[in-house]
N, C-alpha and C. Protein backbone atom coordinates (compact mmCIF):
# COMPACT_ATOMS: atom_id res chain seq x y z
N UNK A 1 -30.55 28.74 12.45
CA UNK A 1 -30.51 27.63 13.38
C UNK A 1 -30.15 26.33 12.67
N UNK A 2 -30.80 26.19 11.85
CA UNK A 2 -30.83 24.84 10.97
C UNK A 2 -29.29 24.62 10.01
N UNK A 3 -28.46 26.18 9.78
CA UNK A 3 -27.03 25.85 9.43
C UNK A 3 -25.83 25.73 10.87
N UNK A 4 -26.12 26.27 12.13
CA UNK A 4 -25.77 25.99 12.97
C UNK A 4 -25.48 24.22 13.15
N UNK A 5 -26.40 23.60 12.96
CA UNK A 5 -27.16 22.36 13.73
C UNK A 5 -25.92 21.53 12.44
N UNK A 6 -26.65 22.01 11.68
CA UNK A 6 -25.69 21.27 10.42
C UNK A 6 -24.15 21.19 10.19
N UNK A 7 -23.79 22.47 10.76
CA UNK A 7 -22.07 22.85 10.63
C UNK A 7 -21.56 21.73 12.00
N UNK A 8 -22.34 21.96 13.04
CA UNK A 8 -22.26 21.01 14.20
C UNK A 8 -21.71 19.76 13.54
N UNK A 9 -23.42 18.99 13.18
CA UNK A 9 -23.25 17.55 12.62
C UNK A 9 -21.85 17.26 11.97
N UNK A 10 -21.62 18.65 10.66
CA UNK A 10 -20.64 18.10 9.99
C UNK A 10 -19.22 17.97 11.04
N UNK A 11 -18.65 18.40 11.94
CA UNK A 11 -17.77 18.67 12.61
C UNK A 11 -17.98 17.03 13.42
N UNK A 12 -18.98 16.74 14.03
CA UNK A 12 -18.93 15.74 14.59
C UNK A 12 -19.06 14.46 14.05
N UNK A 13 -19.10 14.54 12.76
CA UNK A 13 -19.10 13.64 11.88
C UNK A 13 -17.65 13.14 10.90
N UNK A 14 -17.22 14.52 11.46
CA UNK A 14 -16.22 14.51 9.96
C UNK A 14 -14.79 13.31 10.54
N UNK A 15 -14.75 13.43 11.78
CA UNK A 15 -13.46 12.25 12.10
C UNK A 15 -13.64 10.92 12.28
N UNK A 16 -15.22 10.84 11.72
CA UNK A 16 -15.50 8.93 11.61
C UNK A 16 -15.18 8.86 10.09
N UNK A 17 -15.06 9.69 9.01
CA UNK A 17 -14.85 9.27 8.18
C UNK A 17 -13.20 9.57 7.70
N UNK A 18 -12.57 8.29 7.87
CA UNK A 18 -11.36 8.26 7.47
C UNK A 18 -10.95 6.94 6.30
N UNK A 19 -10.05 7.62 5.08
CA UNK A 19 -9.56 6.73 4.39
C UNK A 19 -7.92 7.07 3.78
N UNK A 20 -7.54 6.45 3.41
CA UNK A 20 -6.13 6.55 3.30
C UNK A 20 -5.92 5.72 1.77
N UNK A 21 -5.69 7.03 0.67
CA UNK A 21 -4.99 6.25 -0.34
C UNK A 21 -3.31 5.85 -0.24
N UNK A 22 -3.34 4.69 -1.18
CA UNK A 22 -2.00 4.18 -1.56
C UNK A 22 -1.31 5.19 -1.62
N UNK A 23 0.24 5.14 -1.33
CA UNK A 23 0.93 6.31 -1.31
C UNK A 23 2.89 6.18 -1.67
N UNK A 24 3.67 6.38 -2.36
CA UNK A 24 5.10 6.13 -2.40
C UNK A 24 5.72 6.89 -1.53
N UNK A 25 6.92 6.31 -0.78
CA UNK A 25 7.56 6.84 0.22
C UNK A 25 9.04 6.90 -0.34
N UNK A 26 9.40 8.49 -0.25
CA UNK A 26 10.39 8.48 -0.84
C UNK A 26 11.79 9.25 0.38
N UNK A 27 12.70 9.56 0.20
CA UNK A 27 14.03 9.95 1.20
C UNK A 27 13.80 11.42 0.95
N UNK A 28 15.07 12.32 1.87
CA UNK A 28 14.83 13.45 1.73
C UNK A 28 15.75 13.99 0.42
N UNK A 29 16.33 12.87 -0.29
CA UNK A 29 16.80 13.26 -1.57
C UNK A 29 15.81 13.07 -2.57
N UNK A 30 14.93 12.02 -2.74
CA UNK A 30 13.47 11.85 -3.62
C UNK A 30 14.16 10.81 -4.17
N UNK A 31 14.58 9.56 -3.39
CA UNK A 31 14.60 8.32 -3.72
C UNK A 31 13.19 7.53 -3.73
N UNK A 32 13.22 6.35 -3.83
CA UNK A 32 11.78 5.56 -3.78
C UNK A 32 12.20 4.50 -2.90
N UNK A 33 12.08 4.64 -1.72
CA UNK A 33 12.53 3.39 -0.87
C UNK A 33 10.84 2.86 -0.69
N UNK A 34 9.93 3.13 -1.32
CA UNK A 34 8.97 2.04 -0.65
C UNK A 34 7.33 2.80 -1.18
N UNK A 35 6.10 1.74 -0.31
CA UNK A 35 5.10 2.10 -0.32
C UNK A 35 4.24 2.24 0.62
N UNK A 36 2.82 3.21 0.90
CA UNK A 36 2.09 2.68 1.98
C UNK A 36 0.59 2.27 1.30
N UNK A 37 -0.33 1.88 2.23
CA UNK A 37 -1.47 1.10 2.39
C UNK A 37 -1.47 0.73 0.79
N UNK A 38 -0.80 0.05 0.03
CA UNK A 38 -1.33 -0.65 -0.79
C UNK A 38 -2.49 -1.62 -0.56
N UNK A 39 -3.88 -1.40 -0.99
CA UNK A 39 -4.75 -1.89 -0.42
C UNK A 39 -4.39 -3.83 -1.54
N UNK A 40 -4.92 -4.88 -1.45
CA UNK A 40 -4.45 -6.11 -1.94
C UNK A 40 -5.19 -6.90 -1.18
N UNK A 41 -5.40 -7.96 -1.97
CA UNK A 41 -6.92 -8.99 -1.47
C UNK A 41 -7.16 -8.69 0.15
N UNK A 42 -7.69 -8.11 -0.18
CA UNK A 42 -8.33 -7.64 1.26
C UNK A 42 -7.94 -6.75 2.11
N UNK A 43 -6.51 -7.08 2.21
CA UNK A 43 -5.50 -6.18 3.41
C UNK A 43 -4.78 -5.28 2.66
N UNK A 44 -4.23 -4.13 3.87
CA UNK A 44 -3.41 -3.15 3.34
C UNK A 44 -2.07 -3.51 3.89
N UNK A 45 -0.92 -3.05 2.80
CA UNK A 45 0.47 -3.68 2.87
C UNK A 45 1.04 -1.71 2.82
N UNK A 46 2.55 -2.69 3.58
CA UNK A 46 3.82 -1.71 3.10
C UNK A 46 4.71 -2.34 3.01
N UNK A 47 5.20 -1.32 1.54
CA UNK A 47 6.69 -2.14 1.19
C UNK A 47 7.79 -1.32 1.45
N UNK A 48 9.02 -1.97 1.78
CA UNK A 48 9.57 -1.19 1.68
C UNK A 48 11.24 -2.04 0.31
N UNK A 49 11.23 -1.04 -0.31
CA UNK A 49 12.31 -1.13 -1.47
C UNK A 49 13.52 -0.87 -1.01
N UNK A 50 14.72 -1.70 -1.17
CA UNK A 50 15.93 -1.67 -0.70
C UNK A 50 16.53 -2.88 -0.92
N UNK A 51 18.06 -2.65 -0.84
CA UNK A 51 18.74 -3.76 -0.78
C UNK A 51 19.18 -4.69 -0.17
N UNK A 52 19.46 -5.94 -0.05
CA UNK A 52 19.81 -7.31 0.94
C UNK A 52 19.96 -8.49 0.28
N UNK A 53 20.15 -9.48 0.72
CA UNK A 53 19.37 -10.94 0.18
C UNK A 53 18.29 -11.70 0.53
N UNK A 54 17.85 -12.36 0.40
CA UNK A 54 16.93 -13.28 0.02
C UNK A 54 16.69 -13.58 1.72
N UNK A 55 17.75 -13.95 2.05
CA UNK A 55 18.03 -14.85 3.22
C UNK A 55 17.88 -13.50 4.41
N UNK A 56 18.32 -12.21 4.33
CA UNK A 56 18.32 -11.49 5.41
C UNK A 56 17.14 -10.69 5.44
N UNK A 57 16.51 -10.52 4.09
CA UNK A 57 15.57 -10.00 3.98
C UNK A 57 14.15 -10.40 4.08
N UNK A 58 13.92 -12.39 3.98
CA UNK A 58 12.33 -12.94 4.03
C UNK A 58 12.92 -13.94 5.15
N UNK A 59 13.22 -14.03 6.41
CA UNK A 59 13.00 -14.66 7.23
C UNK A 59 14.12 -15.92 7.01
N UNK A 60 15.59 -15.88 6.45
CA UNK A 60 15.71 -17.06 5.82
C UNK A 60 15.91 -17.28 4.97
N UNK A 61 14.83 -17.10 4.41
CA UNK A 61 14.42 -17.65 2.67
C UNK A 61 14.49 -18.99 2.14
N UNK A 62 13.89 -19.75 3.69
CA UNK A 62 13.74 -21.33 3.53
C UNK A 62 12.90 -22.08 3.39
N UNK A 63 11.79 -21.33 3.26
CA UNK A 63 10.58 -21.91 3.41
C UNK A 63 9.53 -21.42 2.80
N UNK A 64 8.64 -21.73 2.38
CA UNK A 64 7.43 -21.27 1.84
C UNK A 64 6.67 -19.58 2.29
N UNK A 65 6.79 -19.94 3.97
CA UNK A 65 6.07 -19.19 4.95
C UNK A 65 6.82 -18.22 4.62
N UNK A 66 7.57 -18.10 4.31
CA UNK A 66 9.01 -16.61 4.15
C UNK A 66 8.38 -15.56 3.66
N UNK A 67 7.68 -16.11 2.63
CA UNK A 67 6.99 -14.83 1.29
C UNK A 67 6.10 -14.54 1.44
N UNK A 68 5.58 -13.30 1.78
CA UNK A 68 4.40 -12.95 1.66
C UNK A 68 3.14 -13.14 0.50
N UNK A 69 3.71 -13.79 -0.22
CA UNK A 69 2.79 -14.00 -1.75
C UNK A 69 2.85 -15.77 -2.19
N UNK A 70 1.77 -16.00 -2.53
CA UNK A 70 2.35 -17.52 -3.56
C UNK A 70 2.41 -16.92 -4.71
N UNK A 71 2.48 -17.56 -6.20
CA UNK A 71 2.47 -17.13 -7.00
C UNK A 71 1.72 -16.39 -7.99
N UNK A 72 0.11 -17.06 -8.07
CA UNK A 72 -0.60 -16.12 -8.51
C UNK A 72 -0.80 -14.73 -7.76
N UNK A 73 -0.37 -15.05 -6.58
CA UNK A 73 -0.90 -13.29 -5.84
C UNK A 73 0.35 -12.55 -5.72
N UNK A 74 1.84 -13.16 -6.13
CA UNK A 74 2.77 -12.07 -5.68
C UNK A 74 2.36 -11.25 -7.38
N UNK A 75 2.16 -11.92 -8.25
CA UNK A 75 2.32 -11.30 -9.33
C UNK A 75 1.03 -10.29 -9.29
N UNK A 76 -0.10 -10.11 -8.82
CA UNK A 76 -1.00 -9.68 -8.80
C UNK A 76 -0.37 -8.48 -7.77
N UNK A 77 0.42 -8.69 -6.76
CA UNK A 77 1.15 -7.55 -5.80
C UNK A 77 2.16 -6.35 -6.56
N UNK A 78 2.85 -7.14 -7.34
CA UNK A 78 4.13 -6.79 -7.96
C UNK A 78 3.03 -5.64 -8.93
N UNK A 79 2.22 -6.04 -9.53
CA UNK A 79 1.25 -5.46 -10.47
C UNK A 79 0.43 -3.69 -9.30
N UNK A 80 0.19 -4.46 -8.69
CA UNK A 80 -0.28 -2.97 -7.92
C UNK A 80 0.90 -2.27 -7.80
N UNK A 81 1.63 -2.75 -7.34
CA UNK A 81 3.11 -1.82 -7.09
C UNK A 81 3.46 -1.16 -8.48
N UNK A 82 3.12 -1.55 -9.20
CA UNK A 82 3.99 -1.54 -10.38
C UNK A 82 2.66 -0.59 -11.12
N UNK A 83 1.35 -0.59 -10.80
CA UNK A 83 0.47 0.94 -11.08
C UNK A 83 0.71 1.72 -10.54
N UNK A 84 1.17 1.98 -8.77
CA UNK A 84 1.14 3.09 -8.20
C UNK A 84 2.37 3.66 -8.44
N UNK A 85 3.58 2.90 -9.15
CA UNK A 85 4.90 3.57 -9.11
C UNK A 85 4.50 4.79 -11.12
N UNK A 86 3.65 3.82 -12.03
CA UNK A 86 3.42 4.66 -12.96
C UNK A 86 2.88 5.46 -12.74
N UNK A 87 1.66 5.46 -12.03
CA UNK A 87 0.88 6.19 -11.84
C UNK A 87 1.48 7.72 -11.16
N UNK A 88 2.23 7.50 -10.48
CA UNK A 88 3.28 8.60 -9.84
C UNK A 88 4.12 9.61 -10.97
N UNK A 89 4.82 8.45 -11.88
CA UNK A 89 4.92 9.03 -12.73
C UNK A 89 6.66 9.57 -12.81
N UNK A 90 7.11 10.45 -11.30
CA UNK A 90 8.35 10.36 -11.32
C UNK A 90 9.53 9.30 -11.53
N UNK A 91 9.15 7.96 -11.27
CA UNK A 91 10.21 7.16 -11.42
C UNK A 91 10.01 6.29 -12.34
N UNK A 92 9.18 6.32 -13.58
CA UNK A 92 8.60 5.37 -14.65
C UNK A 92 10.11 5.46 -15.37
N UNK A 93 10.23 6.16 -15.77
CA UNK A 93 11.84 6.16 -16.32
C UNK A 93 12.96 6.55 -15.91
N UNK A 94 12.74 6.81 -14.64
CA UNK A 94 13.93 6.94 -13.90
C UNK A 94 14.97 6.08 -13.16
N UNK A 95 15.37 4.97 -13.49
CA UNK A 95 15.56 3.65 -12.11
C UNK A 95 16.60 4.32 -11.39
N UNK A 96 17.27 5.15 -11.66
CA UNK A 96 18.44 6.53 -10.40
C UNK A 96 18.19 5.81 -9.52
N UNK A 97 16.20 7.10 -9.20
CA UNK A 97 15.86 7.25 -8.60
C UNK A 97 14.88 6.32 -7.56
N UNK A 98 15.45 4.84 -7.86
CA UNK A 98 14.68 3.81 -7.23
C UNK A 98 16.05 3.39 -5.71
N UNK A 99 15.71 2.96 -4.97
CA UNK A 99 16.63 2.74 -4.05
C UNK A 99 16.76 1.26 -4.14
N UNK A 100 18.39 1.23 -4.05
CA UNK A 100 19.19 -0.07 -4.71
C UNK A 100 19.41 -0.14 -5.66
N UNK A 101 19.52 0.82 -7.11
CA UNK A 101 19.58 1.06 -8.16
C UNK A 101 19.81 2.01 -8.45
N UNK A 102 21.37 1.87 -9.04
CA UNK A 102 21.95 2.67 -9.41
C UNK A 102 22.89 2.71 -10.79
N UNK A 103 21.82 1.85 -11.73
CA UNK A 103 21.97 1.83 -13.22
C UNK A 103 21.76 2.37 -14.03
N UNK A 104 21.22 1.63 -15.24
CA UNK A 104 20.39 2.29 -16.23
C UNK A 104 18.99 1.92 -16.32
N UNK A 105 18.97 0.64 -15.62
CA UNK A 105 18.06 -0.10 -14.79
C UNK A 105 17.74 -0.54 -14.08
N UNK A 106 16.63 -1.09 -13.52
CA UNK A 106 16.26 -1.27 -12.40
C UNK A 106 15.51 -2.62 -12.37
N UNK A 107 15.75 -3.21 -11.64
CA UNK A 107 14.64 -4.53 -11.21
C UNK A 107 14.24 -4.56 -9.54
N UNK A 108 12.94 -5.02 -9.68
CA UNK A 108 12.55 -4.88 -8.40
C UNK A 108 11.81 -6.42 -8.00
N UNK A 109 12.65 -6.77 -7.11
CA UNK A 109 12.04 -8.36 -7.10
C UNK A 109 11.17 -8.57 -5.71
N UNK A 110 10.23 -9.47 -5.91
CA UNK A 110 9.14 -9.88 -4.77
C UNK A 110 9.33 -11.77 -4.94
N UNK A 111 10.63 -11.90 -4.39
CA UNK A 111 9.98 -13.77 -4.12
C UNK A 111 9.00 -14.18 -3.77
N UNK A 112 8.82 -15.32 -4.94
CA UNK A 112 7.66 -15.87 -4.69
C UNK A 112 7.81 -17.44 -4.24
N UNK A 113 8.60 -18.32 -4.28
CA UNK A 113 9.29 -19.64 -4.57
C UNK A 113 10.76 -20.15 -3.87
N UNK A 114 10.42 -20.80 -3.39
CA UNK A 114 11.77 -21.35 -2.92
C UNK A 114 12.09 -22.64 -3.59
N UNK A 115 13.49 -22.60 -4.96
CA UNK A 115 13.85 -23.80 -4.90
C UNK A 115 15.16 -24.10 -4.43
N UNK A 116 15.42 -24.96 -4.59
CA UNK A 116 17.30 -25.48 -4.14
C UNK A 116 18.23 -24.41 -3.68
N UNK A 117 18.43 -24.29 -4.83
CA UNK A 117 19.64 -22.96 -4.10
C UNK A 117 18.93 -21.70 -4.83
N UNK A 118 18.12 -21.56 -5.30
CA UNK A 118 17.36 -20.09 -6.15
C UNK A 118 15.64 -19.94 -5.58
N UNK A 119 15.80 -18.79 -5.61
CA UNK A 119 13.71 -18.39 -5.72
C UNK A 119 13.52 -17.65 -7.10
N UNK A 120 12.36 -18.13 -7.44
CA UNK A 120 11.81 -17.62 -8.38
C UNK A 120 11.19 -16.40 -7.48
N UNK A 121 11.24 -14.97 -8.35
CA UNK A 121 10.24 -14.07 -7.72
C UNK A 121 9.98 -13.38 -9.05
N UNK A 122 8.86 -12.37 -8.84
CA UNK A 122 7.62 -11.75 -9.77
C UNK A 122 8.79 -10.29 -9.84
N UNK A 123 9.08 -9.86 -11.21
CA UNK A 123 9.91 -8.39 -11.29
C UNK A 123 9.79 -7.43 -12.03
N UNK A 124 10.07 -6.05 -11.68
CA UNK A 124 8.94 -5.10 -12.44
C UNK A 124 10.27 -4.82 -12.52
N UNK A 125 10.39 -4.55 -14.25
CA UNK A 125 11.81 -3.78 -14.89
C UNK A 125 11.40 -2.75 -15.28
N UNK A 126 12.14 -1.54 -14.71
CA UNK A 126 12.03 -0.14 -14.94
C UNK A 126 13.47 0.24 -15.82
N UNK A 127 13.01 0.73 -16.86
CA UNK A 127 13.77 1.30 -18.14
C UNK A 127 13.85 2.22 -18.24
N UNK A 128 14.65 3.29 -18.94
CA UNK A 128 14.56 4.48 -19.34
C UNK A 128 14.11 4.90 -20.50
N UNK A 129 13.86 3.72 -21.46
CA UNK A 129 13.58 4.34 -22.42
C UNK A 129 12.25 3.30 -22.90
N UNK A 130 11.88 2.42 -22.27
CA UNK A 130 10.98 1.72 -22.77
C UNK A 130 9.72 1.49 -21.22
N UNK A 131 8.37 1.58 -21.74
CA UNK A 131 7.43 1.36 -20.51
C UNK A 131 7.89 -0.05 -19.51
N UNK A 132 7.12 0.58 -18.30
CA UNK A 132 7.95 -0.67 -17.35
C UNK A 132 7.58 -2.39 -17.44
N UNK A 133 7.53 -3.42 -17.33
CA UNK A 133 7.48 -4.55 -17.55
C UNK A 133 7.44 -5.94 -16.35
N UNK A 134 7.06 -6.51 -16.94
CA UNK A 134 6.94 -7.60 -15.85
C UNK A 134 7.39 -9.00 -15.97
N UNK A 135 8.33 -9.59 -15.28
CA UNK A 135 8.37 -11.33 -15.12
C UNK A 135 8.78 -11.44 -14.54
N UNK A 136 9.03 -13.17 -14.69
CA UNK A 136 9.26 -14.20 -13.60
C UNK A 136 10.95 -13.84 -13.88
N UNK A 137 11.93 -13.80 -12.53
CA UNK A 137 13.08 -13.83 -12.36
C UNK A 137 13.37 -14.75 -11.65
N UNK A 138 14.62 -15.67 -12.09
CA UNK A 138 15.39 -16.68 -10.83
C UNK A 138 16.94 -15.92 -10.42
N UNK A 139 16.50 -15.72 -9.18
CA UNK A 139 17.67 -15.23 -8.42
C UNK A 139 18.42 -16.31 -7.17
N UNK A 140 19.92 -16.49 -7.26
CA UNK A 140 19.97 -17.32 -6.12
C UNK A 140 20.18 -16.46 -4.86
N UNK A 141 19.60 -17.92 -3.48
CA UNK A 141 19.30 -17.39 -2.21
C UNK A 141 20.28 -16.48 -1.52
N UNK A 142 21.31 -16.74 -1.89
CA UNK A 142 22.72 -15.97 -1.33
C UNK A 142 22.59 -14.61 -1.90
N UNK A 143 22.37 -14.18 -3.19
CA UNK A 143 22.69 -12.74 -3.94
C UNK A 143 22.61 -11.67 -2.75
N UNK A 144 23.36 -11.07 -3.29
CA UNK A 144 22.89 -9.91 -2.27
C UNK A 144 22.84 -8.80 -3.36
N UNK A 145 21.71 -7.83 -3.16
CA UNK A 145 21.51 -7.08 -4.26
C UNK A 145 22.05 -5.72 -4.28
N UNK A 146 23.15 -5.88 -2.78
CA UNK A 146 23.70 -4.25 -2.68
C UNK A 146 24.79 -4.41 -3.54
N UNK A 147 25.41 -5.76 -4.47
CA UNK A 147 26.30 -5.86 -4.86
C UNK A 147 25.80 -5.74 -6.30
N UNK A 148 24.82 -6.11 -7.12
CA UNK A 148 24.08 -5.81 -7.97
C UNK A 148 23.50 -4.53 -8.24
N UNK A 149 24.20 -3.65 -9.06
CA UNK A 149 23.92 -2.16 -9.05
C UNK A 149 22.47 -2.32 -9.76
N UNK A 150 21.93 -3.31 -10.60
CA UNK A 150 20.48 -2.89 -10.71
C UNK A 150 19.32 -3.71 -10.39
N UNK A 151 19.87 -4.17 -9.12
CA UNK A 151 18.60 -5.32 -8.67
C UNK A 151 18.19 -4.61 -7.57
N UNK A 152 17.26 -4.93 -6.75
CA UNK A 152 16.78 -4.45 -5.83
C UNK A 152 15.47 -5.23 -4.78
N UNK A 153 14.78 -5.29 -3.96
CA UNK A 153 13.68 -6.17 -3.45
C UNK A 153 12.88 -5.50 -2.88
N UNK A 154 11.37 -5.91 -3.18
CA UNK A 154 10.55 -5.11 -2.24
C UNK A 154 10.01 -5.95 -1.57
N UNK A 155 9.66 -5.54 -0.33
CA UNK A 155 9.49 -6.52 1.23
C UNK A 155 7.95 -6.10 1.44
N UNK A 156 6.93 -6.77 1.16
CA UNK A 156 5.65 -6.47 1.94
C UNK A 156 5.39 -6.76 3.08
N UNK A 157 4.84 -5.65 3.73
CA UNK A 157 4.36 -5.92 5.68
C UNK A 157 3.27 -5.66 5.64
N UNK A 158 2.17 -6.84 6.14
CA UNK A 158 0.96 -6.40 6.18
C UNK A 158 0.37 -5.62 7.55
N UNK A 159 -0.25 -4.73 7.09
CA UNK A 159 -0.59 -3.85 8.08
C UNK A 159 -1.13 -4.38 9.57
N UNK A 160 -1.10 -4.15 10.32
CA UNK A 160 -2.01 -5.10 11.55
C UNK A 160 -3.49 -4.44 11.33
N UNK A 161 -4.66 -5.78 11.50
CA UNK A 161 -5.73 -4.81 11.09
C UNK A 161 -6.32 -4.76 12.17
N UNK A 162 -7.00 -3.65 12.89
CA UNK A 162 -7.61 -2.89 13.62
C UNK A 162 -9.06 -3.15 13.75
N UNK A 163 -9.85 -3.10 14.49
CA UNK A 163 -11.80 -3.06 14.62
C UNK A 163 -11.75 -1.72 15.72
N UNK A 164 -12.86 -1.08 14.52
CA UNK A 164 -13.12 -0.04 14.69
C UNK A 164 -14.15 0.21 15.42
N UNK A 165 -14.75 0.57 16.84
CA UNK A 165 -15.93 0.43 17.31
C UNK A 165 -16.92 1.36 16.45
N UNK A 166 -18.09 0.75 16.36
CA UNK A 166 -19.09 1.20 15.51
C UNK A 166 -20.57 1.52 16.50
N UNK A 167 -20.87 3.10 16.41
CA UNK A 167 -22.26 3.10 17.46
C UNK A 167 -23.37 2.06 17.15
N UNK A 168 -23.84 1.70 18.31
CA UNK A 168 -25.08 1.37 18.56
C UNK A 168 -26.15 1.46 17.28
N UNK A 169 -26.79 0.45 16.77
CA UNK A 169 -28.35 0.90 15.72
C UNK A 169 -28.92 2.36 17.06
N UNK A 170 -29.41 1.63 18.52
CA UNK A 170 -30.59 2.20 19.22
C UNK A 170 -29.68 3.47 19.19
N UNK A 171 -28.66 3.85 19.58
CA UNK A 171 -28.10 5.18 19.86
C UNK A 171 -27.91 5.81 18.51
N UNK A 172 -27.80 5.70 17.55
CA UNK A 172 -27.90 6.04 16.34
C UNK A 172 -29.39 6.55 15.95
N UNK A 173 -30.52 6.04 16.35
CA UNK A 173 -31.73 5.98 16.15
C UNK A 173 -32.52 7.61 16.99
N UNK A 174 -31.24 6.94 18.32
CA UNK A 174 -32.11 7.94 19.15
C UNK A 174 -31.45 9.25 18.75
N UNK A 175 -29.85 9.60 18.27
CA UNK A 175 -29.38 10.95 18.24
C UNK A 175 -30.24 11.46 17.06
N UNK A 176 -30.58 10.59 16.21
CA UNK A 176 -31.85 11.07 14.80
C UNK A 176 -32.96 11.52 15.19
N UNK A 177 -34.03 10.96 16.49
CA UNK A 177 -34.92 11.20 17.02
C UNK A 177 -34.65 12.50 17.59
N UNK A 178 -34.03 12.62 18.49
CA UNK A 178 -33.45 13.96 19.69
C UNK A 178 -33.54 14.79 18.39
N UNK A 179 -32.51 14.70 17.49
CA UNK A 179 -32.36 16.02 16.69
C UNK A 179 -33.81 16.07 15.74
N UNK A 180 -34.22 15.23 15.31
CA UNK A 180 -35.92 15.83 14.72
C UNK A 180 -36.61 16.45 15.96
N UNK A 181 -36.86 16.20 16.60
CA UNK A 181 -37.51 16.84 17.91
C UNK A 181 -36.78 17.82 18.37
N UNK A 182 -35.51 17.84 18.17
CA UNK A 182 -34.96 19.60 18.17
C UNK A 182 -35.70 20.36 17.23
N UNK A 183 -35.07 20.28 15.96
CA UNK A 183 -35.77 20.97 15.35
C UNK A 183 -37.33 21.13 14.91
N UNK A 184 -38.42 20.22 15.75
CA UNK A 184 -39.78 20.31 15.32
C UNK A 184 -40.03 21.30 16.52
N UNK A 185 -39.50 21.52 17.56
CA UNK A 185 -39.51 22.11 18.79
C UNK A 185 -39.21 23.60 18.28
N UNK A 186 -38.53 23.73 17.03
CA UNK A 186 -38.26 25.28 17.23
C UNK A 186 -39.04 26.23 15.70
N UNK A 187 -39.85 25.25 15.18
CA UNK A 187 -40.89 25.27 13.99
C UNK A 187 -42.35 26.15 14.86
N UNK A 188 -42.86 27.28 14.05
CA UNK A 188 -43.82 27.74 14.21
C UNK A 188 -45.33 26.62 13.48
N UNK A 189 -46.17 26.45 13.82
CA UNK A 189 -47.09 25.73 13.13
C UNK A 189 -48.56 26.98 12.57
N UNK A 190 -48.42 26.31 11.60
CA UNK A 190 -49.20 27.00 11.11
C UNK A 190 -50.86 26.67 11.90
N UNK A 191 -51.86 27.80 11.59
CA UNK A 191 -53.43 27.86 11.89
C UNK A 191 -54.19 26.47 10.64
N UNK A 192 -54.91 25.79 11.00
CA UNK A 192 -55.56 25.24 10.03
C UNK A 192 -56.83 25.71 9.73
């Protein structure tokens, strides 16, 4: 009775607990066009990796509001991106296999800055023969990086975030109660 009751619980329990690791999204050739729930101060992002400019790709690229990052946090973004792509492991030395890159290398840029005619953005250089790397790049607003065989941009979208309804304390209290009193209900008691 008591593994019955339990296999139950677990079944009715098991679809409140949901989590979702970080994850790379790749084509049906095993390109790297992107990422999901990168979790990042607080919120979960997706990127997606590909080519454009500045201007078709962040809204513009006139304004502050464009970028999803200021500067201490795009670099702190570029940095998660830039664990989960090692961490993967297939494309640490591969830049082929990065989408928009089709060198010997690869750069992957996240504007962070808008000046005059250039943004500064945060860039993870993927090598073939040396571990991957990080800095500040100035690219101007016009480039377009489909013309640049080893540049490339990654676009963060932050996830829309969701509220999850959560039971009741009292209904929580009482399905604990009901089920002790199930099972004290089906207990023999001993003689004293």
């Amino acid at each position: 009775m008591l593994r019955t009751l339990t296999a139950v619980l677990f079944l009715l329990l098991l679809p409140l607990h949901s989590s979702s690791a970080a994850s790379l999204v790749t084509d049906a050739n095993g390109i790297l066009t992107g990422a999901r729930d990168i979790e990042y101060l607080g919120n979960k992002y997706d990127v997606f990796i590909g080519d454009g400019s500045c201007v078709g790709l962040f809204d513009g690229c006139d304004a502050q509001s464009d970028f999803p990052f200021q500067a201490s946090d795009s670099l702190g973004a570029s940095s998660a991106l830039l664990a989960l792509i090692v961490s993967d492991g297939r494309f640490t030395f591969d830049p082929l296999r990065i989408s928009g890159c089709s060198s010997d290398s690869c750069a992957i840029h996240l504007p962070f800055l808008r000046l005059t005619q250039d943004v500064l953005a945060d860039t993870i250089f993927i090598l073939p023969s040396n571990s991957p790397l990080q800095a500040i790049d100035r690219l101007f607003v016009s480039d377009n990086t489909a013309v640049f065989i080893e540049s490339t941009y990654a676009v963060w979208t932050q996830q829309p975030t969701t509220t999850v309804p959560e039971p009741s304390t009292l209904m929580l209290l009482g399905i604990g109660l009901l089920g002790q009193r199930w099972l004290r209900t089906g207990t023999k008691r001993l003689p004293a």
